[in-house]
C-alpha atoms as a PDB file:
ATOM      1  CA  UNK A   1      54.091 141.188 122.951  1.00  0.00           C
ATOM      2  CA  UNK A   2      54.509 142.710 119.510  1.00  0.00           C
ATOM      3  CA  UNK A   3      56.785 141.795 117.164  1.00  0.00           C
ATOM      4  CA  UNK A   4      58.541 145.043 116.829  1.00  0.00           C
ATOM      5  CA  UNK A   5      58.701 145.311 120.627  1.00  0.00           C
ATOM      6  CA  UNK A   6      62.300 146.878 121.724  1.00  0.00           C
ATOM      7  CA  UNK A   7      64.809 144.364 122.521  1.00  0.00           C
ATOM      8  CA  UNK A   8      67.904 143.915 124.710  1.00  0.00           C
ATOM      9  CA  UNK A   9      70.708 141.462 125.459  1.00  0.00           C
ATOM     10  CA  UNK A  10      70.800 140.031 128.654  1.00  0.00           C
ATOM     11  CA  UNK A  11      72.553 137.209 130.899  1.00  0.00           C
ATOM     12  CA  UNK A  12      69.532 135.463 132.604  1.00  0.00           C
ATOM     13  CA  UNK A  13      68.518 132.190 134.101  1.00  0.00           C
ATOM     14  CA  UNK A  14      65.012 130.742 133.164  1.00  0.00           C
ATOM     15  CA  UNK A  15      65.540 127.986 136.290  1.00  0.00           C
ATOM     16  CA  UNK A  16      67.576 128.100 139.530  1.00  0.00           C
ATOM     17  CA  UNK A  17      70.335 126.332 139.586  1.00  0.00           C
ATOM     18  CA  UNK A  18      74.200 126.122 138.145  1.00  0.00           C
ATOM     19  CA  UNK A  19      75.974 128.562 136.294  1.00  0.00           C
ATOM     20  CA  UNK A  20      75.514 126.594 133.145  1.00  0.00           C
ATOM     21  CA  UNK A  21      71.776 127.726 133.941  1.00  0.00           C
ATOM     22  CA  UNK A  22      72.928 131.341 132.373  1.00  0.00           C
ATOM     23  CA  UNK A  23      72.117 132.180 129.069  1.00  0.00           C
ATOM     24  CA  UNK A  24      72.596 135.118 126.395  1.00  0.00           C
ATOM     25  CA  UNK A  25      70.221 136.024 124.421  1.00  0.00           C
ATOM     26  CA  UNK A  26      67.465 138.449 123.636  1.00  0.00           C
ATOM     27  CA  UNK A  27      64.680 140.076 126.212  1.00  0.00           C
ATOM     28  CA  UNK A  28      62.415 142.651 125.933  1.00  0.00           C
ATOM     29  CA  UNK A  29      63.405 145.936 126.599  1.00  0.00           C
ATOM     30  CA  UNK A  30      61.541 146.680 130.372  1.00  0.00           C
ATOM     31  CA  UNK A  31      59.014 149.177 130.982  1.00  0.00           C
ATOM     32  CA  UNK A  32      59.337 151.673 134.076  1.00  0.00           C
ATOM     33  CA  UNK A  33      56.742 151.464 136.410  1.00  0.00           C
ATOM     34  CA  UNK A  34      55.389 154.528 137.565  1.00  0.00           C
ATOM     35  CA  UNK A  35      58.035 155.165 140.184  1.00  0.00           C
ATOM     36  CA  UNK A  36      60.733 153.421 138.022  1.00  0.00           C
ATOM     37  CA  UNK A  37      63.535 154.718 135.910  1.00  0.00           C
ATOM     38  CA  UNK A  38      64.668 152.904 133.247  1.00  0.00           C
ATOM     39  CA  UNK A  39      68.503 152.929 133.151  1.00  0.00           C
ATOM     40  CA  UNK A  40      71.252 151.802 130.024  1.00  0.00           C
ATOM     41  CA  UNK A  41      73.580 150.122 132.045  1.00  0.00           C
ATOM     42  CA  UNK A  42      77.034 151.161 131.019  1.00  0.00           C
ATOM     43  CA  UNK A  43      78.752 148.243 133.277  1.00  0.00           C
ATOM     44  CA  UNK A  44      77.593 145.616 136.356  1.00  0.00           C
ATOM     45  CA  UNK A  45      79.510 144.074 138.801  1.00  0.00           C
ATOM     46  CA  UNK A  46      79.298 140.057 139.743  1.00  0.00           C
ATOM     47  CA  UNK A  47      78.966 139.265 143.408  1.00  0.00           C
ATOM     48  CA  UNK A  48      79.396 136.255 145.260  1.00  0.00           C
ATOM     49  CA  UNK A  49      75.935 136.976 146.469  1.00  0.00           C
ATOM     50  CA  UNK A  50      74.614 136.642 142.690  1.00  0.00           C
ATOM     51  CA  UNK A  51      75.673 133.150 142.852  1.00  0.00           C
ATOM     52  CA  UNK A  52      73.706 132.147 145.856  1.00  0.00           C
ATOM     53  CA  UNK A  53      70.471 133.428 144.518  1.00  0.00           C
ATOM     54  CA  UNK A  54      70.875 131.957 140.567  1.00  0.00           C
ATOM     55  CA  UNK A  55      71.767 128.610 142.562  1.00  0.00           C
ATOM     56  CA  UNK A  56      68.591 128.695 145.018  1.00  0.00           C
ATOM     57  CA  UNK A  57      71.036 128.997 148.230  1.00  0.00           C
ATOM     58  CA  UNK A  58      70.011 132.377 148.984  1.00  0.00           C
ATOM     59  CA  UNK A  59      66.568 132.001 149.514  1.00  0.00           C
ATOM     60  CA  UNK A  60      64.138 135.272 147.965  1.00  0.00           C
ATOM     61  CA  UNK A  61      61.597 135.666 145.627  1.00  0.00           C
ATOM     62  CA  UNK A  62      62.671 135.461 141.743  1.00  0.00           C
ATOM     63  CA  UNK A  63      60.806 135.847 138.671  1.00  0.00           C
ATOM     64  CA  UNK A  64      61.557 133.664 135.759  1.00  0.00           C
ATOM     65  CA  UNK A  65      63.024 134.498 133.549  1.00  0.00           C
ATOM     66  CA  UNK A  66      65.538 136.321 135.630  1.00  0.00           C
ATOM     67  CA  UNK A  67      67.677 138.309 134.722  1.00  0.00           C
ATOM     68  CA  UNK A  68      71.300 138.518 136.885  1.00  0.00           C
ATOM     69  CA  UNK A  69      73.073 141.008 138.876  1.00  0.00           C
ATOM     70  CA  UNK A  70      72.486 143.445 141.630  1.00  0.00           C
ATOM     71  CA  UNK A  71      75.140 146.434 141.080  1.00  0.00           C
ATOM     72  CA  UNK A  72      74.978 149.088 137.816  1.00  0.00           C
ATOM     73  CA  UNK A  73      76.081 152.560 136.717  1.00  0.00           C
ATOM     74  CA  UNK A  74      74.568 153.811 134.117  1.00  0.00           C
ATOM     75  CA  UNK A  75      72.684 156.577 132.306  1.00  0.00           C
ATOM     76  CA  UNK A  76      68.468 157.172 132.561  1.00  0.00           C
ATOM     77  CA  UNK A  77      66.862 157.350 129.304  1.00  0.00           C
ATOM     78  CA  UNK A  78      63.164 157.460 130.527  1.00  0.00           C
ATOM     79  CA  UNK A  79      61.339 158.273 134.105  1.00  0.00           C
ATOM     80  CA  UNK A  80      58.252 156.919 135.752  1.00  0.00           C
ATOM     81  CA  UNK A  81      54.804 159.364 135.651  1.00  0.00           C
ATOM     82  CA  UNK A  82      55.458 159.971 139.033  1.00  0.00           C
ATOM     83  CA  UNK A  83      59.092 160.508 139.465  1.00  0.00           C
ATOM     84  CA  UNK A  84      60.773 162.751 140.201  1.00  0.00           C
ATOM     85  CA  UNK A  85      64.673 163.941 140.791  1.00  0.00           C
ATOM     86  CA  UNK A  86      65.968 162.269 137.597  1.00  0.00           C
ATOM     87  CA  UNK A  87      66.118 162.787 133.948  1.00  0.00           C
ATOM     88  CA  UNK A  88      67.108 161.485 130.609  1.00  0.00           C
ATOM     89  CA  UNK A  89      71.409 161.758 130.340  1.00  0.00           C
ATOM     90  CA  UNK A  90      71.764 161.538 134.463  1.00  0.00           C
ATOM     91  CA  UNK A  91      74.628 159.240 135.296  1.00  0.00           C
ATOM     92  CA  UNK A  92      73.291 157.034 138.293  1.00  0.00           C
ATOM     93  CA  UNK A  93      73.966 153.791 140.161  1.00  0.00           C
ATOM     94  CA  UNK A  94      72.491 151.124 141.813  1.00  0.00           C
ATOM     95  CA  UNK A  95      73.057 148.355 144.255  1.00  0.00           C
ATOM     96  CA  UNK A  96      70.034 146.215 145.152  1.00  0.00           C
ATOM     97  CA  UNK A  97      68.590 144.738 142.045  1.00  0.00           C
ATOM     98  CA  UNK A  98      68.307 140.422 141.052  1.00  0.00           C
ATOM     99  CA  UNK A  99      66.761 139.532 144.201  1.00  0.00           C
ATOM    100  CA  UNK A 100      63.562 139.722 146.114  1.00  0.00           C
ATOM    101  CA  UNK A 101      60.811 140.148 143.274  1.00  0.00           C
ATOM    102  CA  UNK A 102      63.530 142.768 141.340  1.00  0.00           C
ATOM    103  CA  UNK A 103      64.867 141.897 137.825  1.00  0.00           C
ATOM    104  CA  UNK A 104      68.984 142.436 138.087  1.00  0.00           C
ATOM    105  CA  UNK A 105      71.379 144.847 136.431  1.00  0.00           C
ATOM    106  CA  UNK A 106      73.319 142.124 133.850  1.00  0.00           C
ATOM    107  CA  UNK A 107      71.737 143.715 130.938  1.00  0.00           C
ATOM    108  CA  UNK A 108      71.811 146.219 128.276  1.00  0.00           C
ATOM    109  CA  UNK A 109      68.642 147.917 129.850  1.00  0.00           C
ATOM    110  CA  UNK A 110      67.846 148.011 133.318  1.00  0.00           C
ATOM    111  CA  UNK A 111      64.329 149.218 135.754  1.00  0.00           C
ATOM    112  CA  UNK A 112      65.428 150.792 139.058  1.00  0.00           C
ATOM    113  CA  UNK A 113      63.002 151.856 141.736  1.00  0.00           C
ATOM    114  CA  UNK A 114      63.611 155.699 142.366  1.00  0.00           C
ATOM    115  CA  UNK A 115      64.073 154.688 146.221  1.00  0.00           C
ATOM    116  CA  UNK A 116      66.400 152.644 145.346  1.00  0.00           C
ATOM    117  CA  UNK A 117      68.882 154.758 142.281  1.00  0.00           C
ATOM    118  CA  UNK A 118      71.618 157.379 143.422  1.00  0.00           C
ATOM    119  CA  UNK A 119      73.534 159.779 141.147  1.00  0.00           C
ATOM    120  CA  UNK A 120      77.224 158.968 140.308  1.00  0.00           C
ATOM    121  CA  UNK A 121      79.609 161.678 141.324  1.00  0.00           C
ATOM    122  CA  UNK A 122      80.949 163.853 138.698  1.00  0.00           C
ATOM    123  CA  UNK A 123      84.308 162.110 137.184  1.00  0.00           C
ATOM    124  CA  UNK A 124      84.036 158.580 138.535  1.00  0.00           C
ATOM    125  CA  UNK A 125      84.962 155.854 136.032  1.00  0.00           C
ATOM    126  CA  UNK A 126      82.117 153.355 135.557  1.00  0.00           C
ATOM    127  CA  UNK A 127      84.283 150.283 136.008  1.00  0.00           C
ATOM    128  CA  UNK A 128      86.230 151.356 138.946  1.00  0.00           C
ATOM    129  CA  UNK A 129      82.671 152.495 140.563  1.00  0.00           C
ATOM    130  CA  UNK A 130      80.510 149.598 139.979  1.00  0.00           C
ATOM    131  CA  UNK A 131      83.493 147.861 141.475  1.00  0.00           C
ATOM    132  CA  UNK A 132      83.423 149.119 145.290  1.00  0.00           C
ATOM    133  CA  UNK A 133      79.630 149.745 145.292  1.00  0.00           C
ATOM    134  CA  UNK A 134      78.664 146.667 147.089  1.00  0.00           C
ATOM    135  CA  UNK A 135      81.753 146.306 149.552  1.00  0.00           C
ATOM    136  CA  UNK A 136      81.503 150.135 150.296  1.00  0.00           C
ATOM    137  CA  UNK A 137      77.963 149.513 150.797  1.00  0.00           C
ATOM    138  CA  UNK A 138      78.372 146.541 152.968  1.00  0.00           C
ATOM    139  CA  UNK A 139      80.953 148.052 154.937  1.00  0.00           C
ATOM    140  CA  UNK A 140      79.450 151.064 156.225  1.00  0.00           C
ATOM    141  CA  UNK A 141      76.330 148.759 156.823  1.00  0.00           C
ATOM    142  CA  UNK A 142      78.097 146.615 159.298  1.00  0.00           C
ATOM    143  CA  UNK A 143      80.108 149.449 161.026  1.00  0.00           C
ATOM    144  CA  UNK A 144      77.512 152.256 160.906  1.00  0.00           C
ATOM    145  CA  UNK A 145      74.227 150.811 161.115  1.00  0.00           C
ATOM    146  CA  UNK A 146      74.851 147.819 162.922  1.00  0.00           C
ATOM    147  CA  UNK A 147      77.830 148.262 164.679  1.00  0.00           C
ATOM    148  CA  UNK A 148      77.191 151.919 165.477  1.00  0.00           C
ATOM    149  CA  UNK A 149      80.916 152.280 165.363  1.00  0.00           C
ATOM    150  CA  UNK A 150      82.181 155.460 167.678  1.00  0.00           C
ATOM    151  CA  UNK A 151      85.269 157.813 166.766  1.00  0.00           C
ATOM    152  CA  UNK A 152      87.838 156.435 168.991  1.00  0.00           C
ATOM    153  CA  UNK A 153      87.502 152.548 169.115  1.00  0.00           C
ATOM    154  CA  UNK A 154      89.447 149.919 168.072  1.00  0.00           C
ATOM    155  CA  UNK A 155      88.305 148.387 165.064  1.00  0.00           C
ATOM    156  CA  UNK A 156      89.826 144.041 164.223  1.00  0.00           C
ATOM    157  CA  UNK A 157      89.168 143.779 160.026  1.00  0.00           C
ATOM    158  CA  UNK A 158      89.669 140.149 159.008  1.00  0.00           C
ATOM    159  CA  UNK A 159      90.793 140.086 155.102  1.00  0.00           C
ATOM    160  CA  UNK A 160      91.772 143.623 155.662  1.00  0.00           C
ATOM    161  CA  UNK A 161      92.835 143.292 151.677  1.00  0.00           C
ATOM    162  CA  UNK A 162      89.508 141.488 150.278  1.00  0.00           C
ATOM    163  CA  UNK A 163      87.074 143.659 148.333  1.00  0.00           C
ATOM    164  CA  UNK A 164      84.927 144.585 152.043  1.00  0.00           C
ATOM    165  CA  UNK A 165      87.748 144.369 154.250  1.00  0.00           C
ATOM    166  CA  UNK A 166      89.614 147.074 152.569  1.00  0.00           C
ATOM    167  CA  UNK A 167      86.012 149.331 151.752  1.00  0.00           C
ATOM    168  CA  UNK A 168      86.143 147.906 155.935  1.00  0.00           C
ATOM    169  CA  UNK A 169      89.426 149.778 156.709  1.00  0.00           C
ATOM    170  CA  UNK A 170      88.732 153.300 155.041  1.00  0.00           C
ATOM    171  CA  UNK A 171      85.136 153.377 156.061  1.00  0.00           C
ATOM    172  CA  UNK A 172      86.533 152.842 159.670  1.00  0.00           C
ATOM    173  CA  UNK A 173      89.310 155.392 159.706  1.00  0.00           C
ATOM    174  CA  UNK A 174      86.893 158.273 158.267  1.00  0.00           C
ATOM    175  CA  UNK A 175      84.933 157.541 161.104  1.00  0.00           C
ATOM    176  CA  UNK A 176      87.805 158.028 163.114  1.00  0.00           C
ATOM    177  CA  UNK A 177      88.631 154.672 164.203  1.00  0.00           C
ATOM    178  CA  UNK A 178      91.781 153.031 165.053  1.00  0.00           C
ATOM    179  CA  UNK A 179      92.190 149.855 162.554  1.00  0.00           C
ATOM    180  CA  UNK A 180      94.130 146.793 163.084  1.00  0.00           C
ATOM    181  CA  UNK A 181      93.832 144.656 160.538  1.00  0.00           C
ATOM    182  CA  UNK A 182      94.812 140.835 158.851  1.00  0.00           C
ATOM    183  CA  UNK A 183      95.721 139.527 155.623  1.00  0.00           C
ATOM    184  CA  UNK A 184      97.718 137.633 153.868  1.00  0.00           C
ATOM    185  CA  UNK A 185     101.729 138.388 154.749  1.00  0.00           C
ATOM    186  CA  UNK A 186     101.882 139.860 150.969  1.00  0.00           C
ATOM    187  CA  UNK A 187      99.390 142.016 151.556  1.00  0.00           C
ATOM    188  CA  UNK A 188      99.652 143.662 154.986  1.00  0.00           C
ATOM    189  CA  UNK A 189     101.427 147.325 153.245  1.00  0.00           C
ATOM    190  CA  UNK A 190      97.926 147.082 150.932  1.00  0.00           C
ATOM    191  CA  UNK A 191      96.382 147.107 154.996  1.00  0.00           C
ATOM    192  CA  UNK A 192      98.500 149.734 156.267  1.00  0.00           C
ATOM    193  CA  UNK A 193      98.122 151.458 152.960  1.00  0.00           C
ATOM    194  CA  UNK A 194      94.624 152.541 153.303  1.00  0.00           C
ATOM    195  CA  UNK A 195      94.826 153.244 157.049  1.00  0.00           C
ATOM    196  CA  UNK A 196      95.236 150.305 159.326  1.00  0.00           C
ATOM    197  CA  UNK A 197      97.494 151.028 162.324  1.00  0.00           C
ATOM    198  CA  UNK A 198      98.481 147.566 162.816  1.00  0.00           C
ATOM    199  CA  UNK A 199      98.490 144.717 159.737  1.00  0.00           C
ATOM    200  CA  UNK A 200      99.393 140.917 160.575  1.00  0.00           C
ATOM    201  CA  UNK A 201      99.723 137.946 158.834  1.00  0.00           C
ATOM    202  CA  UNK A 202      96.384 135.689 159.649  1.00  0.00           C
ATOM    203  CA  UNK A 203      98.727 132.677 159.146  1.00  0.00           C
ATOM    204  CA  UNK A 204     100.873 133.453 161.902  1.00  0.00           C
ATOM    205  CA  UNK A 205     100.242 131.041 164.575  1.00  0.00           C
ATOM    206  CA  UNK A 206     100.812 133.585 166.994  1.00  0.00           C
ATOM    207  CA  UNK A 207      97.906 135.482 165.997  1.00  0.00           C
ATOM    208  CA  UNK A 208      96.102 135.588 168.737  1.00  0.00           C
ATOM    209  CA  UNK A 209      99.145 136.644 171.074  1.00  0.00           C
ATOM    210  CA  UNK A 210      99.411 139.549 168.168  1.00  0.00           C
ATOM    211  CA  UNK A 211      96.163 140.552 168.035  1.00  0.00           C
ATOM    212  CA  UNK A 212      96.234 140.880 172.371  1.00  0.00           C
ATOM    213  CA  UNK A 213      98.979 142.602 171.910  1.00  0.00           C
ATOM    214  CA  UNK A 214      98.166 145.215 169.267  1.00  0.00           C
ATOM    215  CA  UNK A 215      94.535 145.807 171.131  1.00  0.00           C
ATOM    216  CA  UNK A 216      95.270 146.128 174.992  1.00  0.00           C
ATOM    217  CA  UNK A 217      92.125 147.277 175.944  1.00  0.00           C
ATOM    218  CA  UNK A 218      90.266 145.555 173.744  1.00  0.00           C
ATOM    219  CA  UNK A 219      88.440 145.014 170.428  1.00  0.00           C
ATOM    220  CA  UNK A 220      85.334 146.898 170.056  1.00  0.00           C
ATOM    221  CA  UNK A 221      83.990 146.009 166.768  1.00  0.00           C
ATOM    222  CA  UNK A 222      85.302 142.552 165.461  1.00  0.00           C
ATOM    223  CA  UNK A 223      84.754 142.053 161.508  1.00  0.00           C
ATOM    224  CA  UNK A 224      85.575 139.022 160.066  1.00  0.00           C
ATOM    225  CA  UNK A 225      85.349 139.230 155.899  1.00  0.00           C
ATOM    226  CA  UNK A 226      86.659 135.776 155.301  1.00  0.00           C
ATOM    227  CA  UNK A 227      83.116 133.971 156.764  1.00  0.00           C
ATOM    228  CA  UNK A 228      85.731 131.919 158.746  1.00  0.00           C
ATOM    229  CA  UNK A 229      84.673 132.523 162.761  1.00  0.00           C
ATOM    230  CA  UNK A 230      86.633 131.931 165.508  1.00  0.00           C
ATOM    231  CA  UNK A 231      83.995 133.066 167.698  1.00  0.00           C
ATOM    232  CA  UNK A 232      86.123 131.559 171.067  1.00  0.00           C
ATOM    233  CA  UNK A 233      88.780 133.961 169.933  1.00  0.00           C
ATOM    234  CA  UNK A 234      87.204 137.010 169.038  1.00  0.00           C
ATOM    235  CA  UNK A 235      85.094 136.896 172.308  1.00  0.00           C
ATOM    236  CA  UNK A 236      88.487 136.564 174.389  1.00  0.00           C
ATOM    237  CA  UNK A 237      89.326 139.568 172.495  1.00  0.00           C
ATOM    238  CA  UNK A 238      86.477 141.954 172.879  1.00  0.00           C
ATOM    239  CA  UNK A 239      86.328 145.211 174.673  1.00  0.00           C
ATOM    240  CA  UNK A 240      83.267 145.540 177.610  1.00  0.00           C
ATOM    241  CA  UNK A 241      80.258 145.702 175.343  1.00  0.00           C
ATOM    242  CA  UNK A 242      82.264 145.150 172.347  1.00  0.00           C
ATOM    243  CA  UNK A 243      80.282 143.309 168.889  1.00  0.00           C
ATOM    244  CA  UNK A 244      81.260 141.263 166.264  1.00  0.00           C
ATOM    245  CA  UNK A 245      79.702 141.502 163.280  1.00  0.00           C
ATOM    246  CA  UNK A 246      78.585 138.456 161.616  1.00  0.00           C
ATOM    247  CA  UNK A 247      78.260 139.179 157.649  1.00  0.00           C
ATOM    248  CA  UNK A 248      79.854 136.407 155.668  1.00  0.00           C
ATOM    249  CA  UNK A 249      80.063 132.445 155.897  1.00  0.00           C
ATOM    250  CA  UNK A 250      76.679 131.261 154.989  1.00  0.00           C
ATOM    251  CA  UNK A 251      77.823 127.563 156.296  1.00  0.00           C
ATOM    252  CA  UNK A 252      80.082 128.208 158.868  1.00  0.00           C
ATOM    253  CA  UNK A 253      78.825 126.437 162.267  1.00  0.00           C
ATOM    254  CA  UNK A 254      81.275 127.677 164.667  1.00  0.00           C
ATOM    255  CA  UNK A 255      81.728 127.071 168.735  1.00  0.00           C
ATOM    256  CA  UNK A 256      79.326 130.091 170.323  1.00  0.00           C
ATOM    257  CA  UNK A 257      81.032 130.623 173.274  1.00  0.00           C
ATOM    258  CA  UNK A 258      77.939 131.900 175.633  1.00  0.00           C
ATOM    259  CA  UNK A 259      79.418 132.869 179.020  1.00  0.00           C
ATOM    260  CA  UNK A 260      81.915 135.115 177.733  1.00  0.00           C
ATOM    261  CA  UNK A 261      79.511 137.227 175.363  1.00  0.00           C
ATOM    262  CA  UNK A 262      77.232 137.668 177.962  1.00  0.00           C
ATOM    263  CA  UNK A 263      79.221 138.365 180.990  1.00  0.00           C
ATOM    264  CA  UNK A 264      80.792 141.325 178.742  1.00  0.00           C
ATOM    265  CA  UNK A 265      77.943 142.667 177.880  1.00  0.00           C
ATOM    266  CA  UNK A 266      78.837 142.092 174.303  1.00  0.00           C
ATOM    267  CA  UNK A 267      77.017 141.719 171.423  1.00  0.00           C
ATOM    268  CA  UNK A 268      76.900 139.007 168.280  1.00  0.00           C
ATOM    269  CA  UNK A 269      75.248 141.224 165.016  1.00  0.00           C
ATOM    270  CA  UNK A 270      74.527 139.344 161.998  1.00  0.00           C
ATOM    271  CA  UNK A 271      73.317 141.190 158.759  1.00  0.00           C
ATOM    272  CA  UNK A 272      73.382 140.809 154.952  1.00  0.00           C
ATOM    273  CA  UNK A 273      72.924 143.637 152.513  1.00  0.00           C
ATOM    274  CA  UNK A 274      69.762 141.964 150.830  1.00  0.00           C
ATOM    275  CA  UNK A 275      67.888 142.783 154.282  1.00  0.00           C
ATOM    276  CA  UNK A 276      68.800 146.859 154.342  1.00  0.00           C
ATOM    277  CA  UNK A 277      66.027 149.049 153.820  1.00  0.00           C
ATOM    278  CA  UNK A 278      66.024 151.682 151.569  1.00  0.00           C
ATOM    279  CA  UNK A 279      66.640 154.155 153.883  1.00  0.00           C
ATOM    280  CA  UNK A 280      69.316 152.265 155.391  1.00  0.00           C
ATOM    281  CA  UNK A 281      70.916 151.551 151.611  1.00  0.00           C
ATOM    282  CA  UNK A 282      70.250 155.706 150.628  1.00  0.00           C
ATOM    283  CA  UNK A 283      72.828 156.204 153.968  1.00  0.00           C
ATOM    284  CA  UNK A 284      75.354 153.956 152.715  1.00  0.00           C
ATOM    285  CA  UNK A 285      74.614 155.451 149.016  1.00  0.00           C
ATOM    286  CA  UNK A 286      75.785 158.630 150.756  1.00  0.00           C
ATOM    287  CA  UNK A 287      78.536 157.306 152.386  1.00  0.00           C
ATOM    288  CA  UNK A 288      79.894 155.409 149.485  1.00  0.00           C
ATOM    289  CA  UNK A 289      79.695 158.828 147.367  1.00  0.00           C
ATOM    290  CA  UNK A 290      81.958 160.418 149.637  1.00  0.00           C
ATOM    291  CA  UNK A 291      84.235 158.028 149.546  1.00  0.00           C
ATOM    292  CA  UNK A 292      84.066 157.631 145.641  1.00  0.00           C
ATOM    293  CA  UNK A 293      84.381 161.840 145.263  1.00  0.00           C
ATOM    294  CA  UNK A 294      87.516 161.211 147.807  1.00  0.00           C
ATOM    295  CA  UNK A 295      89.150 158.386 145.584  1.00  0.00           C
ATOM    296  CA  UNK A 296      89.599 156.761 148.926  1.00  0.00           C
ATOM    297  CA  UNK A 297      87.578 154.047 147.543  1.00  0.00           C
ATOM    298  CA  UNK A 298      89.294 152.090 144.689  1.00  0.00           C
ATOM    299  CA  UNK A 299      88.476 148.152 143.507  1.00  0.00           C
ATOM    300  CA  UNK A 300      92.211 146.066 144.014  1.00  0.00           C
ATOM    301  CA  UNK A 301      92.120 144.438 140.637  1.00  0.00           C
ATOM    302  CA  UNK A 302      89.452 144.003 138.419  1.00  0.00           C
ATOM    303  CA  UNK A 303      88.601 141.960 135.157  1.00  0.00           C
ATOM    304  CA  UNK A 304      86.537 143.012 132.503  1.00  0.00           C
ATOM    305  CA  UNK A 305      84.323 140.842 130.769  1.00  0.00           C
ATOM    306  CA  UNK A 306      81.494 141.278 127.824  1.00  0.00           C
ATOM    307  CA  UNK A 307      78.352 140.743 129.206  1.00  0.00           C
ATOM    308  CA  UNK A 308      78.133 137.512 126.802  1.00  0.00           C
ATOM    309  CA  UNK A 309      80.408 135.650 129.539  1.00  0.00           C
ATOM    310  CA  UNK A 310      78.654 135.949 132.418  1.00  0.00           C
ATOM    311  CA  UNK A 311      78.372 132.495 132.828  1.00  0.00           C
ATOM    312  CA  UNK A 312      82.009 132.252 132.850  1.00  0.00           C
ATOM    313  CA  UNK A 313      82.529 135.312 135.609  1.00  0.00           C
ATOM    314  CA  UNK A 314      79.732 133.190 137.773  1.00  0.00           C
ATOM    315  CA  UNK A 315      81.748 130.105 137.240  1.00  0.00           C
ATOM    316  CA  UNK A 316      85.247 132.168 138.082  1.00  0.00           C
ATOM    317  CA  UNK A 317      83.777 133.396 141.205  1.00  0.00           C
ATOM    318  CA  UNK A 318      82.374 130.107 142.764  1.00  0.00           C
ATOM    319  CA  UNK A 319      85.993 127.683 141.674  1.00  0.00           C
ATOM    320  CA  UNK A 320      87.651 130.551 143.370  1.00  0.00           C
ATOM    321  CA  UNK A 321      89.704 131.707 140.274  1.00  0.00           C
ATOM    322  CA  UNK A 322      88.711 135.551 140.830  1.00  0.00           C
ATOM    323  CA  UNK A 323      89.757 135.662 144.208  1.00  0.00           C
ATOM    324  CA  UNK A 324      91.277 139.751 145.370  1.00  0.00           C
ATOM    325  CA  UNK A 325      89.596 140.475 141.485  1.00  0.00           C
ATOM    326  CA  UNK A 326      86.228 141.932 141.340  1.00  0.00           C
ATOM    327  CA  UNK A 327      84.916 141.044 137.490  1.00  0.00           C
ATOM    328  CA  UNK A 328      83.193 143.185 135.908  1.00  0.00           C
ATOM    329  CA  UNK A 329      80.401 143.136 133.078  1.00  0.00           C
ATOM    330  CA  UNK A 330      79.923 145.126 130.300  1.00  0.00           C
ATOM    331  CA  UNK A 331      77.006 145.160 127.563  1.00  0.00           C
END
């Protein structure tokens, strides 16, 4: 490496483990491969998921030194020889980097894969976009692609106010969808807000003799954001050849209540966004577009932070401090 090789601040880890792991300082400014773009990242988002693969829990191929993050907007400032579709001043985004072999987005300067980069829509703020990129993402994963959600059914969104379960909610009423949703009693007008039919308090301990209620014929696609399953529960509740979608709760070991999933012809998905293939993320790109162009797609609350604390929006995130607040990094 020369000495007068372009340099960049980053937030990387040169070992797995805690967020104390995370330092500041200076890399060299990345090359794009041939089918690369190099991107200046005008703002990255912190996910839980971030956490799991800087700790080792989320097992996937990392180099070291690595740097953070998986979600950017920015602008290109150089191409690839062989790509094609983007040039220098383009305002783009990205979802997928900091995991399996890719170097992440928490950085002044940033290589994206041309499968794998989407333009922004004209008008969308940075912030408020690199905010609902990976729950708008994840949501129309688990209702469109693995759900194969139908205009028409009855859709259960546990955490109907988190970061996916509202991205949850709108994706499922633009498919045409009816919604019934649960949160927190302070939230439920957030729920009905952005389109649920029906909102209830998940601390009711009639829940269950709501939720029958509220969904007489059924539940046909069961999401549960909060990672907290009550599998016996949302079997009881399912519609013939209904499916819950399994896509949070890495630890969670709950009951799996056999006879009733299989004598309904239902169906138990699981899926995490790290697994979609390009093709698969490029639909939800599409999707998430739409919604952005829309405005139906808006972060709750969200913190800004210089990319120099990045260690402390890691820390935030796993002690639970920046819970309904998606934080927010900027170089």
């Amino acid at each position: 490496m020369r000495a007068d090789s372009p340099r960049m601040k980053a937030a990387y880890v040169d070992e797995l483990g805690g967020a104390e792991n995370i330092r500041y300082d200076d890399l060299p400014v990345p090359s794009p491969g041939p089918d690369d773009v190099l991107v200046r990242v005008d703002a990255s988002a912190v996910n839980p998921v971030d956490t799991f693969v800087r700790s080792g829990a989320f097992r996937t191929p990392v180099p070291l030194p690595l740097v953070l993050g998986r979600d950017l907007v920015g602008v290109v400032v150089d191409t690839g020889a062989r790509t094609s579709g983007f040039a220098s001043g383009d305002r783009v985004w990205c979802n997928s980097l900091g995991h399996a072999g890719r170097q992440g987005a928490a950085a002044q300067y940033a290589v994206v894969p041309t499968d794998r980069l989407y333009r922004l829509p004209d008008g969308a703020d940075p912030v408020e976009a690199v905010a609902v990129l990976h729950p708008g993402a994840t949501a129309y994963l688990a209702l469109a692609t693995h759900a194969r959600l139908q205009p028409g059914e009855t859709v259960y969104v546990g955490g109907g106010a988190g970061h996916v379960g509202r991205a949850a909610t709108v994706r499922a009423v633009r498919a045409g969808a009816r919604v019934v949703a649960s949160a927190g009693a302070a939230d439920l007008d957030q729920c009905r807000a952005l389109g649920a039919e029906i909102a209830l308090d998940y601390r009711d301990p009639d829940l269950a003799y709501w939720l029958r209620r509220a969904t007489p014929d059924g539940i046909d696609v069961h999401l549960d954001t909060s990672g907290k399953h009550d599998l016996v529960l949302a079997a009881d509740l399912l519609a013939h050849r209904g499916r819950i979608v399994l896509m949070a709760g890495q630890t969670a070991r709950p009951e799996l209540p056999v006879g009733p999933l299989y004598v309904n012809d239902a169906s138990l998905l699981g899926f995490v966004i790290s697994n979609a293939t390009t093709s698969e993320l490029a639909d939800a790109a599409t999707a998430v577009n739409a919604m952005l162009l829309e405005g139906s797609l808006k972060p709750r609350s969200v913190q800004v932070l210089p990319l120099s604390a990045a260690a402390q929006a890691h820390q935030r995130l796993e002690d639970g401090a920046a819970r309904g607040t998606r934080i927010v990094l900027r170089p």
